[in-house]
N, C-alpha and C. Protein backbone atom coordinates (compact mmCIF):
# COMPACT_ATOMS: atom_id res chain seq x y z
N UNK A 1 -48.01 27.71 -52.40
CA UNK A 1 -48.78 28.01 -53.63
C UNK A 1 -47.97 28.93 -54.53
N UNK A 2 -47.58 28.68 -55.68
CA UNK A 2 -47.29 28.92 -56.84
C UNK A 2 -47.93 30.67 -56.71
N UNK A 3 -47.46 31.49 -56.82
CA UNK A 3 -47.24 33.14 -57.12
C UNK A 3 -48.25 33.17 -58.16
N UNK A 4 -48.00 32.28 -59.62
CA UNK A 4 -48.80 33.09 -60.38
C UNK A 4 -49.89 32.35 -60.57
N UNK A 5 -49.73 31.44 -60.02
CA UNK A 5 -51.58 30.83 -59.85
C UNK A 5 -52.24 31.72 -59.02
N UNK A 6 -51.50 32.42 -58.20
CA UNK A 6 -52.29 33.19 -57.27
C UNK A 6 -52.66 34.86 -57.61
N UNK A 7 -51.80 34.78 -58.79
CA UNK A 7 -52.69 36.08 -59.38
C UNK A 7 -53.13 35.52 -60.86
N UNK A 8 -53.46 34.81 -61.01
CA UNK A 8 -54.51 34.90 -61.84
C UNK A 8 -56.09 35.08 -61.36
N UNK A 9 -56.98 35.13 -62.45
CA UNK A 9 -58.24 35.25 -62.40
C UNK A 9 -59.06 34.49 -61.18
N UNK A 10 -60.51 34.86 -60.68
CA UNK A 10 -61.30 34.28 -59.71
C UNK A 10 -61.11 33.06 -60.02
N UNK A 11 -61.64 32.35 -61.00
CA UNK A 11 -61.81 31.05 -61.42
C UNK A 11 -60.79 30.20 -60.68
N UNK A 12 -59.56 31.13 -60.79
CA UNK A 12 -58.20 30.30 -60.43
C UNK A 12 -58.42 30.35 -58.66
N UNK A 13 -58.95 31.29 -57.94
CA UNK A 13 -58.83 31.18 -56.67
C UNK A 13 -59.97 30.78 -56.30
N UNK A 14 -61.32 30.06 -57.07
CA UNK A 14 -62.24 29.17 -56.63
C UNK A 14 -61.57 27.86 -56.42
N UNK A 15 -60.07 27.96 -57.27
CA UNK A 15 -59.62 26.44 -57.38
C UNK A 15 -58.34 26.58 -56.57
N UNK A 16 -58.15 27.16 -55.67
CA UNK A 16 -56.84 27.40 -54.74
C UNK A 16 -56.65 26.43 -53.78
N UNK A 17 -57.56 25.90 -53.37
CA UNK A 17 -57.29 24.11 -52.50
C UNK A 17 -56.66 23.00 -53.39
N UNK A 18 -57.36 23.33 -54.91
CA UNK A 18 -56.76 22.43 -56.20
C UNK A 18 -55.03 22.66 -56.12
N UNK A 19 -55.12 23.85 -56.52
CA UNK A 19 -53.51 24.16 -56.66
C UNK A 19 -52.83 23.84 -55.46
N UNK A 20 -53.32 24.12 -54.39
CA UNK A 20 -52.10 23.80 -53.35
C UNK A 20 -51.59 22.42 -53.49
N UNK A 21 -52.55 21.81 -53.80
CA UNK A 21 -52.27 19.98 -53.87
C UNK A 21 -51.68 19.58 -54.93
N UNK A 22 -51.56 20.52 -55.94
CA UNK A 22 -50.39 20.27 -57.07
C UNK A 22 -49.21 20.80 -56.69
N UNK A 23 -48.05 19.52 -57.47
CA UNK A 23 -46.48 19.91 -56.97
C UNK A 23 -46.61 21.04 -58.56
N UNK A 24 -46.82 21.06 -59.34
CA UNK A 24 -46.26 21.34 -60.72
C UNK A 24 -47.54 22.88 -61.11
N UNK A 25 -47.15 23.33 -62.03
CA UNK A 25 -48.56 24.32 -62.43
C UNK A 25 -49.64 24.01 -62.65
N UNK A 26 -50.75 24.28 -62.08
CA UNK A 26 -52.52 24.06 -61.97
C UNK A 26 -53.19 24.38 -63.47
N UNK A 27 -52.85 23.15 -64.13
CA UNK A 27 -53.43 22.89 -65.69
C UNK A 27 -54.87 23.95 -65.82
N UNK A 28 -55.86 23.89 -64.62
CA UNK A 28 -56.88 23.86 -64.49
C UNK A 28 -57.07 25.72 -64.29
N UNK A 29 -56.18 26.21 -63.84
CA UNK A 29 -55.65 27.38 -63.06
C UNK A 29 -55.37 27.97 -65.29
């Protein structure tokens, strides 16, 4: 998992199963 998906906001770590499954940055994130 991508560093700064992982510090961003809650929203972003309600969606942390999302991001792992992306190769590229989490649009959604």
């Amino acid at each position: 998992l991508d560093a700064s998906c992982r510090n961003l906001d809650a929203s972003c770590r309600n969606l942390d199963a999302s991001c792992r499954n992306l190769d590229s940055k989490d649009s959604h994130c």
